[in-house]
C-alpha atoms as a PDB file:
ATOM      1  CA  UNK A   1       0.000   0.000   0.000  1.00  0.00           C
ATOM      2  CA  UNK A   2       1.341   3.856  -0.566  1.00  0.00           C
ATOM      3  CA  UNK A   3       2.362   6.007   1.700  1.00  0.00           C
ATOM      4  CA  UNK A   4      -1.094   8.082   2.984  1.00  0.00           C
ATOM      5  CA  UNK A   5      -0.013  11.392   2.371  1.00  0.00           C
ATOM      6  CA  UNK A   6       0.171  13.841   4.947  1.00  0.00           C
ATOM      7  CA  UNK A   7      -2.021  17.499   3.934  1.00  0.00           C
ATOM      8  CA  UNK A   8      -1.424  20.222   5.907  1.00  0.00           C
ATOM      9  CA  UNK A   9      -4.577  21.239   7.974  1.00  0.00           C
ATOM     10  CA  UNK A  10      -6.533  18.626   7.723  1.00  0.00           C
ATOM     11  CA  UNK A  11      -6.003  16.251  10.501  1.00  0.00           C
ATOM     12  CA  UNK A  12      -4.504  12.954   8.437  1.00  0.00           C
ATOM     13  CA  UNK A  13      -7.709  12.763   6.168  1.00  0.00           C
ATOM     14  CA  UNK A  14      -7.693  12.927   2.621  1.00  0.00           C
ATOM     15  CA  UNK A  15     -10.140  12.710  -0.065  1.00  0.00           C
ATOM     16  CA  UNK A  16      -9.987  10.247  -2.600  1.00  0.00           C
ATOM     17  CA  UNK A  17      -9.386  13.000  -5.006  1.00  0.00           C
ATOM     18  CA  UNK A  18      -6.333  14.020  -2.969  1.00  0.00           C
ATOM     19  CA  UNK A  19      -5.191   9.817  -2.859  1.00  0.00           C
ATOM     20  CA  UNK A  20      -5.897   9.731  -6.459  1.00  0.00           C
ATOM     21  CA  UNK A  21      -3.779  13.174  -6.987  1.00  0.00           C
ATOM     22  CA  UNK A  22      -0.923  11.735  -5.303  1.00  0.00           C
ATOM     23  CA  UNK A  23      -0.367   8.610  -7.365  1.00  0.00           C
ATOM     24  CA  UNK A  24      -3.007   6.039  -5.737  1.00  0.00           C
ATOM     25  CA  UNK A  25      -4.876   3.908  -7.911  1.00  0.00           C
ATOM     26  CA  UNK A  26      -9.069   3.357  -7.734  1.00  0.00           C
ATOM     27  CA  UNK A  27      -7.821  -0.377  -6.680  1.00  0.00           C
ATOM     28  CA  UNK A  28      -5.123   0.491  -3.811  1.00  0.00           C
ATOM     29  CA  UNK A  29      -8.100   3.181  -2.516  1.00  0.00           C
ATOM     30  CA  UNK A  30     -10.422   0.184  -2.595  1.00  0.00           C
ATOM     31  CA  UNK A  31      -8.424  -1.790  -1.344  1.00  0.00           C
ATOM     32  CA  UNK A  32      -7.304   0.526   1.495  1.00  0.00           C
ATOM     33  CA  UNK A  33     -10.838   1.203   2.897  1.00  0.00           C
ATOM     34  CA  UNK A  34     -11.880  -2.289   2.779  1.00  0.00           C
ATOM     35  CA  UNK A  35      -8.888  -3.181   4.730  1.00  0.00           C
ATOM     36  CA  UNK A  36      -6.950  -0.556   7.308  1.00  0.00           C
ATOM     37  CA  UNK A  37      -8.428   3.424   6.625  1.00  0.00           C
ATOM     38  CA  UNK A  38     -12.051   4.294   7.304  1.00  0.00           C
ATOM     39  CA  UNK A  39     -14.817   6.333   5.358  1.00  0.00           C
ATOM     40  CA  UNK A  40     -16.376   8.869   7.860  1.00  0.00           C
ATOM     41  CA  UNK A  41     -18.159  10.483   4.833  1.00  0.00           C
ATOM     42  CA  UNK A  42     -18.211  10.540   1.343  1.00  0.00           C
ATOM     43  CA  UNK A  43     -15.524  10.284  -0.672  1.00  0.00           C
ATOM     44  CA  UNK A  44     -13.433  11.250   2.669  1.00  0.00           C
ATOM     45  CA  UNK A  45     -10.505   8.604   3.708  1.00  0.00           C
ATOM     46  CA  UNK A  46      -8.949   8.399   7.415  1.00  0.00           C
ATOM     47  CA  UNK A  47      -6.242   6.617   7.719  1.00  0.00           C
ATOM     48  CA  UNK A  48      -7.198   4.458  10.362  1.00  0.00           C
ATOM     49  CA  UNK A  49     -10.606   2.431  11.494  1.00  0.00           C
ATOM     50  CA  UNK A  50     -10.259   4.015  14.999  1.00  0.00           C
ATOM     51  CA  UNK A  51     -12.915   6.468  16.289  1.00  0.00           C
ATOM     52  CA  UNK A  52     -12.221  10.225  14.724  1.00  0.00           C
ATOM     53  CA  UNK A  53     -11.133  13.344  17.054  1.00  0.00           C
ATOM     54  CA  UNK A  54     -13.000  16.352  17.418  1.00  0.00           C
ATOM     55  CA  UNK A  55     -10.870  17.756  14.978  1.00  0.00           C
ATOM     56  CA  UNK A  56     -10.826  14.771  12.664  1.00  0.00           C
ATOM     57  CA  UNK A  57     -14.578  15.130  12.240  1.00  0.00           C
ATOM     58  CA  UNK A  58     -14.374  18.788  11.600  1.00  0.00           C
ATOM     59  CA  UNK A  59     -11.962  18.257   8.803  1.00  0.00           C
ATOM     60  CA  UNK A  60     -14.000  14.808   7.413  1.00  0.00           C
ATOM     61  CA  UNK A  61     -17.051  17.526   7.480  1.00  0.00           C
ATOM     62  CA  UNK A  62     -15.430  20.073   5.185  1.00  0.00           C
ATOM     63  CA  UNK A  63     -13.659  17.977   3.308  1.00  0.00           C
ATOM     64  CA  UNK A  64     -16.578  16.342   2.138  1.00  0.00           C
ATOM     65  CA  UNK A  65     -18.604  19.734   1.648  1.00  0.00           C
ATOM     66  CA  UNK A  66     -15.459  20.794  -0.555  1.00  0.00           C
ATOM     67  CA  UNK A  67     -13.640  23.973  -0.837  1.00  0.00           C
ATOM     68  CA  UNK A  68     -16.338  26.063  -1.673  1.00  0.00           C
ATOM     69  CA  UNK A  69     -18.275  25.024   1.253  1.00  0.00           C
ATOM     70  CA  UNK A  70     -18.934  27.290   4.512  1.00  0.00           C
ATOM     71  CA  UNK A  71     -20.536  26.567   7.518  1.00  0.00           C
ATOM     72  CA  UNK A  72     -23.145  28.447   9.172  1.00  0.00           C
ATOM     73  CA  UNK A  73     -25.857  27.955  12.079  1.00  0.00           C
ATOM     74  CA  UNK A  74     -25.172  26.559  15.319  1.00  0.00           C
ATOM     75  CA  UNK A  75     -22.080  24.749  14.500  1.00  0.00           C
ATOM     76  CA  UNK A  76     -20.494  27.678  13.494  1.00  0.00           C
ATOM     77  CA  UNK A  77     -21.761  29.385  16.448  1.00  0.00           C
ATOM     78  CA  UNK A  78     -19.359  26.639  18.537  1.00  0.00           C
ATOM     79  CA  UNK A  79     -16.165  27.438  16.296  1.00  0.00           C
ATOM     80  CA  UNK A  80     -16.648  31.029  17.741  1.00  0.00           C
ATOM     81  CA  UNK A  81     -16.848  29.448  21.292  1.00  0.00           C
ATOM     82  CA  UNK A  82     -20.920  30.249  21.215  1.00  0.00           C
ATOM     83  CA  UNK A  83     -22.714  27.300  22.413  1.00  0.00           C
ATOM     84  CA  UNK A  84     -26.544  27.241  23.144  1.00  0.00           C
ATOM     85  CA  UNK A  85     -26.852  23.981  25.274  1.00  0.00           C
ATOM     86  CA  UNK A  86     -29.506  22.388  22.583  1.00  0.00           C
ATOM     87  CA  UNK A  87     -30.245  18.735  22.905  1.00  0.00           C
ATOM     88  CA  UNK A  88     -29.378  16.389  20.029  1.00  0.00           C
ATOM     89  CA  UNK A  89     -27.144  16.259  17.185  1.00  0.00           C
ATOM     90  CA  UNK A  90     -25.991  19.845  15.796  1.00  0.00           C
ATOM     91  CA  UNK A  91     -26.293  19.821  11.890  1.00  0.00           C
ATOM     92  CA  UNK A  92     -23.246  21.355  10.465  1.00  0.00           C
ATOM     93  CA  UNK A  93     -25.254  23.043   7.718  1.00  0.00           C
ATOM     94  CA  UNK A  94     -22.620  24.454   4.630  1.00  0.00           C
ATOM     95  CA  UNK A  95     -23.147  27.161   2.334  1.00  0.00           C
ATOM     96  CA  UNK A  96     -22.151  27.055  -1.042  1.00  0.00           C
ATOM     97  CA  UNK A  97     -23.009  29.686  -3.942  1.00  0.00           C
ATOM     98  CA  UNK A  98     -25.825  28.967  -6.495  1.00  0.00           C
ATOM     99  CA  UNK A  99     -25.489  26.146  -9.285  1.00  0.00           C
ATOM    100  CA  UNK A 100     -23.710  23.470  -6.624  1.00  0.00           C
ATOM    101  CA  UNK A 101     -25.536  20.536  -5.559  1.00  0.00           C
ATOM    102  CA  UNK A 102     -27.347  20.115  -2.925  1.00  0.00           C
ATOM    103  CA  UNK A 103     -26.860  16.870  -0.618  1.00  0.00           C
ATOM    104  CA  UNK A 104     -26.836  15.294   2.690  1.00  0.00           C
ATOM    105  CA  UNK A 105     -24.730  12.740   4.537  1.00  0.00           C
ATOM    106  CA  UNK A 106     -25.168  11.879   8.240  1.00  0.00           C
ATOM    107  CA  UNK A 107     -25.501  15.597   9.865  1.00  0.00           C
ATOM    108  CA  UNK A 108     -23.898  17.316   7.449  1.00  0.00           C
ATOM    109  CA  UNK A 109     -26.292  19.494   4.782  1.00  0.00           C
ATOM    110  CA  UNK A 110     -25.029  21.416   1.335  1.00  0.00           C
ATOM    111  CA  UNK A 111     -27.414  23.880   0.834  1.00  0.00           C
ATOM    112  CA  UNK A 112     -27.372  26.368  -2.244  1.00  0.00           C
ATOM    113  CA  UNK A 113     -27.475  30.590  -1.561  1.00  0.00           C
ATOM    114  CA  UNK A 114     -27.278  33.488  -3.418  1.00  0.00           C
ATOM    115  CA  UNK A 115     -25.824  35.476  -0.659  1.00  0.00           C
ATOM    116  CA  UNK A 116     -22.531  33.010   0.344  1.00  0.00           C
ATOM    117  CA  UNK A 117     -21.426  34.363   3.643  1.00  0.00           C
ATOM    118  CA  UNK A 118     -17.424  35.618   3.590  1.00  0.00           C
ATOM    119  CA  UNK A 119     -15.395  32.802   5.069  1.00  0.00           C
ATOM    120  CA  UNK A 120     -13.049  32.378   8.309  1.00  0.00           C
ATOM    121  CA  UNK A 121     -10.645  29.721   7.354  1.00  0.00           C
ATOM    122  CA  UNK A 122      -9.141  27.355   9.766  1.00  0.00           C
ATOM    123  CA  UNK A 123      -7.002  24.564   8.359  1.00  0.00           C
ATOM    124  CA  UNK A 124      -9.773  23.229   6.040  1.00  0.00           C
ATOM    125  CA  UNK A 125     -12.962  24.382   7.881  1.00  0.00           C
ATOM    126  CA  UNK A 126     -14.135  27.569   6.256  1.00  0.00           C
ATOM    127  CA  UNK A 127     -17.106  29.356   8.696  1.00  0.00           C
ATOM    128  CA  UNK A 128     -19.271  32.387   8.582  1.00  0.00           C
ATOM    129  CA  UNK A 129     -18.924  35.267  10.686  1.00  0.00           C
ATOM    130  CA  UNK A 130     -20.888  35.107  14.083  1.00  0.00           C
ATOM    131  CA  UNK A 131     -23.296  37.218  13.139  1.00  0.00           C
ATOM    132  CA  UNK A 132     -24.385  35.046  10.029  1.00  0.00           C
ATOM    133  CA  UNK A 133     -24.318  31.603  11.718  1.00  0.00           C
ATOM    134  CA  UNK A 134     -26.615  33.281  14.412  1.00  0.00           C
ATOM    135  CA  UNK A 135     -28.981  34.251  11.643  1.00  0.00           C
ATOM    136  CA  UNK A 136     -28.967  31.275   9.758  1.00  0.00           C
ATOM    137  CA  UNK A 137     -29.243  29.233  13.325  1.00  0.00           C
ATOM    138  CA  UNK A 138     -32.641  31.251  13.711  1.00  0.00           C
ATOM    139  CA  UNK A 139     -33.643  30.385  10.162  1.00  0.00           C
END
C-alpha cells in the first residue's frame, strides 16, 4: 500500500481525489478502505478504522462539503466558542453559492445561496462570521 499522504490542515484525512492526486490507484483506494483506513463520509478517507477526534470530524465535514463550502448555524456558532446547550445532534449546515448541488450525509447538509457568507478559514474548515451563523441558526 502507498504512503497516505500527509495534507497540511486537515487532521490525516484525505479525499480520494487528494489519494488519487498523489499517485493512488481506484484499486489500492479500494483496497485501502476495505482493509486498514475508514470512510467517515463521502468520498473522505482516514487513515485508520479508529474512532475520529473532534478535529478529525471537523476536517471529514469540510472535506466532504469541498472547498467552496462554509458553515453556518449553530455549528459555526461553537467554532466562535458560542454554544446554546440544545439537545441532540448539531447539523453542520454548509453554504455554497448557487449552481452546486445540494446533498446530505449523516448531519452534514449542502445547501445552495445566493448570498454566500465571507469565510473564516481554519485549516480546512471555512465558517461564517458570528453574526451570520446566528442568523442562519434562527432560520
Amino acid at each position: 500500500m502507498r504512503h497516505f499522504p500527509t495534507i497540511p490542515g486537515q487532521s490525516g484525512l484525505a479525499t480520494t481525489r487528494q489519494l488519487l492526486e498523489h499517485g493512488w490507484t481506484r484499486s489500492a483506494v479500494h483496497h485501502a478502505v476495505s482493509t486498514v483506513c475508514a470512510v467517515p463520509l463521502p468520498g473522505v478517507i482516514a487513515p485508520h478504522r479508529g474512532h475520529l477526534t473532534v478535529d478529525e470530524w471537523s476536517a471529514a465535514r469540510s472535506l466532504w462539503a469541498g472547498p467552496a463550502g462554509v458553515l453556518t448555524g449553530l455549528a459555526a456558532l461553537a467554532q466562535h466558542g458560542i454554544t446554546t446547550g440544545g439537545r441532540g445532534p448539531t447539523i453542520h449546515r454548509f453554504l455554497v453559492w448557487g449552481p452546486a448541488r445540494c446533498r446530505h450525509a449523516g448531519y452534514c447538509v449542502i445547501t445552495r445561496s445566493k448570498r454566500v457568507p465571507d469565510r473564516i478559514e481554519a485549516g480546512c474548515v471555512a465558517y461564517a462570521s458570528a453574526v451570520r451563523a446566528l442568523v442562519d441558526a434562527g432560520r
